[in-house]
Protein backbone atom coordinates (compact mmCIF):
# COMPACT_ATOMS: atom_id res chain seq x y z
CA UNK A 1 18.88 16.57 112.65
CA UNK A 2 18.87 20.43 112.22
CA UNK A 3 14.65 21.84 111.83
CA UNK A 4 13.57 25.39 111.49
CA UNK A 5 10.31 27.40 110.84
CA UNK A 6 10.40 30.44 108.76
CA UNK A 7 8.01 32.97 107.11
CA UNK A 8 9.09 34.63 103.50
CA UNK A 9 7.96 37.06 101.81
CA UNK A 10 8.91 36.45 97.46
CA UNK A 11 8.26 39.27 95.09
CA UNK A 12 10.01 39.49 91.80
CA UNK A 13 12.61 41.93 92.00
CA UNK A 14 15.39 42.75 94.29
CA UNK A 15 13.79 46.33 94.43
CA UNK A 16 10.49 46.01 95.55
CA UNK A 17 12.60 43.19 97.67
CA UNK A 18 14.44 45.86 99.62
CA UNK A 19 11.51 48.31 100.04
CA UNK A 20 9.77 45.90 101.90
CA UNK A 21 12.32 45.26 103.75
CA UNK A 22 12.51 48.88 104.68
CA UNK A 23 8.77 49.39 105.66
CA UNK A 24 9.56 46.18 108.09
CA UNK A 25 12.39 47.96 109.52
CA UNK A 26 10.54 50.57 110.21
CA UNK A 27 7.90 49.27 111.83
CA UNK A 28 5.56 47.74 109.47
CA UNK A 29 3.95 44.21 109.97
CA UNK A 30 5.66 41.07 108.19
CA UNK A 31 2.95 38.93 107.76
CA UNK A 32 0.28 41.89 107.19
CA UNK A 33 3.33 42.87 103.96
CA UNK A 34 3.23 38.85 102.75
CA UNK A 35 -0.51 38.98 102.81
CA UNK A 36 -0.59 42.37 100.54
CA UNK A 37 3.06 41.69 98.41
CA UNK A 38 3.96 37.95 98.55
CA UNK A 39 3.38 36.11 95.00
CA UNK A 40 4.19 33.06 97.02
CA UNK A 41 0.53 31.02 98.03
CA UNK A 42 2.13 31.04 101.45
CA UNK A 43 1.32 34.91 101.62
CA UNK A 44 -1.90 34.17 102.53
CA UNK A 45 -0.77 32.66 105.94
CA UNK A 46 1.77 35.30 106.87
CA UNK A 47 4.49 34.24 104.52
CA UNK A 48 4.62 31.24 106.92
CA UNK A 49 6.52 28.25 105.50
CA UNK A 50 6.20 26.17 108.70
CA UNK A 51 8.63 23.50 109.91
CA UNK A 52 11.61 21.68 107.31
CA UNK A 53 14.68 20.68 107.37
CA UNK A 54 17.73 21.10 105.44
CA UNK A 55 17.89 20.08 101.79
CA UNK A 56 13.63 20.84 101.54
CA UNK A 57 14.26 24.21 100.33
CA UNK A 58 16.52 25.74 97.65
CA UNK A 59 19.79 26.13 98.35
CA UNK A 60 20.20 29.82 98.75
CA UNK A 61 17.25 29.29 101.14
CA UNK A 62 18.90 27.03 103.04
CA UNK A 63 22.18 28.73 103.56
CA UNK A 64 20.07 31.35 105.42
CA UNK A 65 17.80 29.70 107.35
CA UNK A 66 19.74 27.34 108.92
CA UNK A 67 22.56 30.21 109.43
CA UNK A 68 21.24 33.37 110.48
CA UNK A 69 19.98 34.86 113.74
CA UNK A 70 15.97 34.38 115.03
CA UNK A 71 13.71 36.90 114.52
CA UNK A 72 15.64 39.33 112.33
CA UNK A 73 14.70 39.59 108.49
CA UNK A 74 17.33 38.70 105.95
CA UNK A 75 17.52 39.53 102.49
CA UNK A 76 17.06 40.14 99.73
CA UNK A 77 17.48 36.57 98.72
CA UNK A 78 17.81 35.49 95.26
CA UNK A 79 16.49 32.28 93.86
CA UNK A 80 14.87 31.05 90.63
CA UNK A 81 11.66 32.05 92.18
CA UNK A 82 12.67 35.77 92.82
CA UNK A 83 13.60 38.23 95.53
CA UNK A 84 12.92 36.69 99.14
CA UNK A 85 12.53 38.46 102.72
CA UNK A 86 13.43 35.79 105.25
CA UNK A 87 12.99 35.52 108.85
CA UNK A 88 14.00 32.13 110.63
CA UNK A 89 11.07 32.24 113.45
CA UNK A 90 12.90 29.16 115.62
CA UNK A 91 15.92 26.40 115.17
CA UNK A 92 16.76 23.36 116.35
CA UNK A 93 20.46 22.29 115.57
């Protein structure tokens, strides 16, 4: 069965969302921006949401993670959380 590992970074809206994403982009450190930004409690590790498989996050969570490409952040992501940053860290199909 399918297992990833993934660090996040929530905040509540889609623009503070995409500004982050932005500061990553251009060079700025993910976990260092989930330690400052992330409302999530996993901010304090680097965003880092460790390993799960499918159907132990949300749905829109899911659909990324166990889609997109290693290593490069995705997002904004909306789910009744908030705004999400996502970046799948490793996959196993």
């Amino acid at each position: 069965m399918a297992r990833a590992t993934a660090r996040h970074i929530l905040v509540a809206t889609e623009a503070k969302c995409n500004e982050l994403k932005a500061a990553i982009e251009a060079g700025a450190d993910f976990a260092e921006l989930a330690k400052q930004h992330s409302t999530c409690p996993s901010g304090r590790d680097g965003g880092n949401l460790g390993s799960f498989r499918p159907g132990q996050m949300v749905k829109e969570f899911d659909t990324v993670v166990f889609s997109a490409p290693l290593n490069i952040v995705q997002g904004p992501v909306k789910t009744q959380f908030g705004f999400h940053l996502l970046e799948v860290t490793s996959r196993q199909d």
